[in-house]
C-alpha atoms as a PDB file:
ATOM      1  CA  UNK A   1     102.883 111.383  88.301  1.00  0.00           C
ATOM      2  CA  UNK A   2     102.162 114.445  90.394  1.00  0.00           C
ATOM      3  CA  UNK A   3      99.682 117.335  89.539  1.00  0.00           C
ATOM      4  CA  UNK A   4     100.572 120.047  92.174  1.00  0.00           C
ATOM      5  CA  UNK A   5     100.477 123.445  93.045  1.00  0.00           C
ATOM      6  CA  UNK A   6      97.340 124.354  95.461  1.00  0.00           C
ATOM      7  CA  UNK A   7      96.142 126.629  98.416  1.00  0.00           C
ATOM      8  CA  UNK A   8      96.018 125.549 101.972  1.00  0.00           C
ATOM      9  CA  UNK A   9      92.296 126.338 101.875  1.00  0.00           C
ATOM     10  CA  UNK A  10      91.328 124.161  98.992  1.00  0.00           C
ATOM     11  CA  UNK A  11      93.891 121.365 100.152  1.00  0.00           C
ATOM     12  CA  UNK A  12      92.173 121.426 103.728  1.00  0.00           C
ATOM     13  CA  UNK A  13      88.426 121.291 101.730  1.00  0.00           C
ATOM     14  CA  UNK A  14      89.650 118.361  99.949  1.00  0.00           C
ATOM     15  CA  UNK A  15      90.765 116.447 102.573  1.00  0.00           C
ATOM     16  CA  UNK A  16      87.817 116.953 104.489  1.00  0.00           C
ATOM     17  CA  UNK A  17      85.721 115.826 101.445  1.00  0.00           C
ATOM     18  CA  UNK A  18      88.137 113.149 100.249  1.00  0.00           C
ATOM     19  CA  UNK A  19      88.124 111.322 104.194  1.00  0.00           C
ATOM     20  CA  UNK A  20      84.156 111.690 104.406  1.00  0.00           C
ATOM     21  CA  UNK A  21      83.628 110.241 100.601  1.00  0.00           C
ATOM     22  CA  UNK A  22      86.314 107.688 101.936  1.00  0.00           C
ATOM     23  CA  UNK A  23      83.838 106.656 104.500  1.00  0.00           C
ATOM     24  CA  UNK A  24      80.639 106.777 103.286  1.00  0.00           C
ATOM     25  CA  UNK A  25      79.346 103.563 102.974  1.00  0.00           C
ATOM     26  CA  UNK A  26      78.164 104.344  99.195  1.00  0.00           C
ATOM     27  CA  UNK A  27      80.988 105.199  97.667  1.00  0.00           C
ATOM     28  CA  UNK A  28      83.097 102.417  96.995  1.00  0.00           C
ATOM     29  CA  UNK A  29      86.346 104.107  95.392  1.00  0.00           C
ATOM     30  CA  UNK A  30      86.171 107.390  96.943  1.00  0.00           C
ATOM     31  CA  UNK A  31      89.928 107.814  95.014  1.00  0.00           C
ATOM     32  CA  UNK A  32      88.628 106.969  91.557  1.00  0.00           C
ATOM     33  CA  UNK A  33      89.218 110.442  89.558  1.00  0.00           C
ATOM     34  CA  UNK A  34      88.459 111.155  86.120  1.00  0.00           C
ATOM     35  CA  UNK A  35      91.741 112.385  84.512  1.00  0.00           C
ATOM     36  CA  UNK A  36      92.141 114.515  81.300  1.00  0.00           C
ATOM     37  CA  UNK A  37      95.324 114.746  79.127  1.00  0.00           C
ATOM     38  CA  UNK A  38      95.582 116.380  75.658  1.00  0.00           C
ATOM     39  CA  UNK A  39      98.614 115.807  73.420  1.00  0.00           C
ATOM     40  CA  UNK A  40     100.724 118.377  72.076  1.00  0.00           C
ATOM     41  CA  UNK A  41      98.514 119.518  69.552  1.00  0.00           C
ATOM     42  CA  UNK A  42      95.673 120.431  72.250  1.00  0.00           C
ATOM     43  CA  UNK A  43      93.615 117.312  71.336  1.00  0.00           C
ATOM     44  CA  UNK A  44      91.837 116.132  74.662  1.00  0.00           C
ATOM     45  CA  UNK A  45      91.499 112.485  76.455  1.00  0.00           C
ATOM     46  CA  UNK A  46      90.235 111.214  79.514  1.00  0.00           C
ATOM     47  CA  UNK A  47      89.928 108.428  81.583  1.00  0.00           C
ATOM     48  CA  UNK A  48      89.635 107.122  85.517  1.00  0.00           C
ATOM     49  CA  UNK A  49      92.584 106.407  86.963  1.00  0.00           C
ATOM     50  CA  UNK A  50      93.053 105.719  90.658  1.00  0.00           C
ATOM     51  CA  UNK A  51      94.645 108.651  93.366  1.00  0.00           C
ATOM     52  CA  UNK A  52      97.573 106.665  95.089  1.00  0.00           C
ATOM     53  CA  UNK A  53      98.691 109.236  97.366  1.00  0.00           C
ATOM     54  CA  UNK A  54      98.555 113.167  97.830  1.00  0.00           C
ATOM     55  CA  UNK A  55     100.041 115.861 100.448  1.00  0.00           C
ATOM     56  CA  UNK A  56     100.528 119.767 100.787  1.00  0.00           C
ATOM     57  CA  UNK A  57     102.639 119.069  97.365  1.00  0.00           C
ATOM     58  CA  UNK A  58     100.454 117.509  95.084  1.00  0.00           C
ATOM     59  CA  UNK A  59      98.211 114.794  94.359  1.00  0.00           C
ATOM     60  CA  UNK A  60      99.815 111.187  93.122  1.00  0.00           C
ATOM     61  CA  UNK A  61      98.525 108.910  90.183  1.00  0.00           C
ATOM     62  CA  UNK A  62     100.729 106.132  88.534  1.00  0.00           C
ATOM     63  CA  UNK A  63     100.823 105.097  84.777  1.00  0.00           C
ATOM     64  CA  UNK A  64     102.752 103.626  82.317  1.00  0.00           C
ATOM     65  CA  UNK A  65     104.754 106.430  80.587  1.00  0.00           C
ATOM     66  CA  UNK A  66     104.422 104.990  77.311  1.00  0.00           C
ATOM     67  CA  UNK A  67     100.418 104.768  77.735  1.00  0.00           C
ATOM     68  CA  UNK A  68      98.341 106.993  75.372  1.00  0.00           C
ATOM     69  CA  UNK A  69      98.411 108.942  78.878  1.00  0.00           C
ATOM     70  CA  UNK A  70     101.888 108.852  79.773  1.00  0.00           C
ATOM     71  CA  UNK A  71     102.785 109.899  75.929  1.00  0.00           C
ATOM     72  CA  UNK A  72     100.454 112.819  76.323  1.00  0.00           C
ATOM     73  CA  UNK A  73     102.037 114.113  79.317  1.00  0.00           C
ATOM     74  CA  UNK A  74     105.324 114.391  78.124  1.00  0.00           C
ATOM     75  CA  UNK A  75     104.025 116.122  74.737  1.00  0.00           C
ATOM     76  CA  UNK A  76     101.731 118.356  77.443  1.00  0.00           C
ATOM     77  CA  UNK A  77     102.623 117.959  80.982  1.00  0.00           C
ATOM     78  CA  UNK A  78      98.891 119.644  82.081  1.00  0.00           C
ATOM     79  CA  UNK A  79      96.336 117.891  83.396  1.00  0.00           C
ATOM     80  CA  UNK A  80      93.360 118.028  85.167  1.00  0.00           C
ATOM     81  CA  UNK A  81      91.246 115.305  87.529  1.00  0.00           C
ATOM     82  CA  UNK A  82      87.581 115.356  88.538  1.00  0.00           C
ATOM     83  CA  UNK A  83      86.566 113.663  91.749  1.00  0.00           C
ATOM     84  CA  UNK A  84      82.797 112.919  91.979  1.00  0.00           C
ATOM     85  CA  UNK A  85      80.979 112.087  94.972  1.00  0.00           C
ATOM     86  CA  UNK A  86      77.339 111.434  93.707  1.00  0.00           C
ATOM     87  CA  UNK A  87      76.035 110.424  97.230  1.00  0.00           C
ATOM     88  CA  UNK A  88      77.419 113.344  99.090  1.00  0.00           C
ATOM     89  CA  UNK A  89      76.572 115.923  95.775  1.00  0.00           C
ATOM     90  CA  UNK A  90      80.307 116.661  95.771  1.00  0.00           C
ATOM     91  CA  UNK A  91      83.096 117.281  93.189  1.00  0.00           C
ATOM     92  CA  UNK A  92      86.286 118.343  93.198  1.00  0.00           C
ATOM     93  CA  UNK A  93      88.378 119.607  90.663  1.00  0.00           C
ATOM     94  CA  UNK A  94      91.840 119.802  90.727  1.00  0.00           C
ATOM     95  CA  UNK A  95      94.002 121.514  87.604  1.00  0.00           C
ATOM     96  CA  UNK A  96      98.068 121.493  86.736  1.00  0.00           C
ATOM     97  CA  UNK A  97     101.062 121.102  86.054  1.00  0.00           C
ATOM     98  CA  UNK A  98     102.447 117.310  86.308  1.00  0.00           C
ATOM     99  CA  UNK A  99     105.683 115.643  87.199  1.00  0.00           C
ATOM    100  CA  UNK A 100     107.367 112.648  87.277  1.00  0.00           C
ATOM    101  CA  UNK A 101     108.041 110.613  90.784  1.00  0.00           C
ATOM    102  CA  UNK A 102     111.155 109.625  91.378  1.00  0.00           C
ATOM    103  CA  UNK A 103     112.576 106.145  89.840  1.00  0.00           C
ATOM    104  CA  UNK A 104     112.534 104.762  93.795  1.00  0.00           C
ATOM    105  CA  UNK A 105     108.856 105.391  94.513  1.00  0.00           C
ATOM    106  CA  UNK A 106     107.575 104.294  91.361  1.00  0.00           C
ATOM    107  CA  UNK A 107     109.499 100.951  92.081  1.00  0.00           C
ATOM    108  CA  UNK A 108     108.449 100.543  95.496  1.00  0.00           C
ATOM    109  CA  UNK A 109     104.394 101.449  94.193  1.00  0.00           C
ATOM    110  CA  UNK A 110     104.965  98.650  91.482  1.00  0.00           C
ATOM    111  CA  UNK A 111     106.254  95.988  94.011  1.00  0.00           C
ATOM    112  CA  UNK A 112     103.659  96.947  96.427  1.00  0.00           C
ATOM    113  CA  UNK A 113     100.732  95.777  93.631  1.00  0.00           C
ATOM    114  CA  UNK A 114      99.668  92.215  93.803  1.00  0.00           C
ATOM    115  CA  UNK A 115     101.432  89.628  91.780  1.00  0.00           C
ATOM    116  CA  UNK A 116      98.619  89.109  89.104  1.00  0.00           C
ATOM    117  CA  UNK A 117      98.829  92.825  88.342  1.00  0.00           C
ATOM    118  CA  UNK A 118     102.660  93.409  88.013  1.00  0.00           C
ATOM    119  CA  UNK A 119     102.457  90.244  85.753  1.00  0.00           C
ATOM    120  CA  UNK A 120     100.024  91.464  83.812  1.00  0.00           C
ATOM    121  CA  UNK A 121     101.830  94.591  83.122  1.00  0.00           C
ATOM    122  CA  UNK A 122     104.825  92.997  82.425  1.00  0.00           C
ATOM    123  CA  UNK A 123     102.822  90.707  79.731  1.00  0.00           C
ATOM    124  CA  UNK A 124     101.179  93.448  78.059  1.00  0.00           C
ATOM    125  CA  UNK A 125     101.371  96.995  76.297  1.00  0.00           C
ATOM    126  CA  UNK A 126      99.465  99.114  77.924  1.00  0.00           C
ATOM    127  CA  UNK A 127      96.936 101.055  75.401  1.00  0.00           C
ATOM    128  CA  UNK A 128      98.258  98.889  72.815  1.00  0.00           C
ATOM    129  CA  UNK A 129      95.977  96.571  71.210  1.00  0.00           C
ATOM    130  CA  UNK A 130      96.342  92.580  71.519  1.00  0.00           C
ATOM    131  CA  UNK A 131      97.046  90.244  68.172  1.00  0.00           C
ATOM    132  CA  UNK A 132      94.589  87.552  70.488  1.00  0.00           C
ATOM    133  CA  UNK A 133      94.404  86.519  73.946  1.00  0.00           C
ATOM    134  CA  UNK A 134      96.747  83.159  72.913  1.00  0.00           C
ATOM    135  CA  UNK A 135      99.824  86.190  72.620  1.00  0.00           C
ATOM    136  CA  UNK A 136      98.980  87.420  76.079  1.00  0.00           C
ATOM    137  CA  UNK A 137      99.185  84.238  77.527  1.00  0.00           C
ATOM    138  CA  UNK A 138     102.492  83.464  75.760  1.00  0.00           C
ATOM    139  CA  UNK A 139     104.084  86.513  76.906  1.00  0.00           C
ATOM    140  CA  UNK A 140     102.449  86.245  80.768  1.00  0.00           C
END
């Protein structure tokens, strides 16, 4: 998913911010952003989710589409993401419209995740809850 639309000023103060909370030796995921949904009917939801990418065009995040997520951003396709950098007393903010990427990137970011994880999402629903841990192992 993509959340775009933003100025060249505030792009070029995020990247600034996002490559010095990269390294600073503190902050361990300096892509960890807290992203909020809200389904059709306006109820909110958030959760951290990890930035994979961003450009001049938007800022990238994957997810299962039929995650309580995904399901929210086809009923609402607005969102917005909070980056917080405790140790440098910085957040960022970042508010919009989001869009689907393309059927090839989202394959190629799958196969580039490490074995355990792409089994593990094949195995399981995401946001759905498990009968036990003896039906996750049967379907792994």
């Amino acid at each position: 998913m993509v959340v775009s639309t933003i100025s060249e000023e505030a792009f070029a103060t995020f990247k600034s911010w996002f490559e010095e909370a990269s390294n600073h030796k503190d902050i361990k995921e300096a892509n960890a952003l807290n992203l909020a949904t809200a389904c059709r009917d306006g109820m909110p939801s958030n959760r951290m989710v990890l930035l994979k990418d961003y450009d001049e065009e938007g800022f990238v995040f994957y997810t299962n589409l039929d995650s309580h997520k995904g399901r929210h951003l086809k009923e609402n396709p607005f969102a917005s993401m909070c980056f917080y950098w405790e140790p440098l007393l910085k957040q960022v903010r970042i508010e919009g419209f989001v869009t689907g990427v393309d059927t090839k990137e989202a394959d190629e970011y799958f196969a580039s995740r490490p074995l355990k994880s792409r089994i593990g999402a094949w195995a399981s629903k995401q946001s759905q809850p498990l009968d036990s841990q003896a039906t996750l192992m049967k379907e792994i």
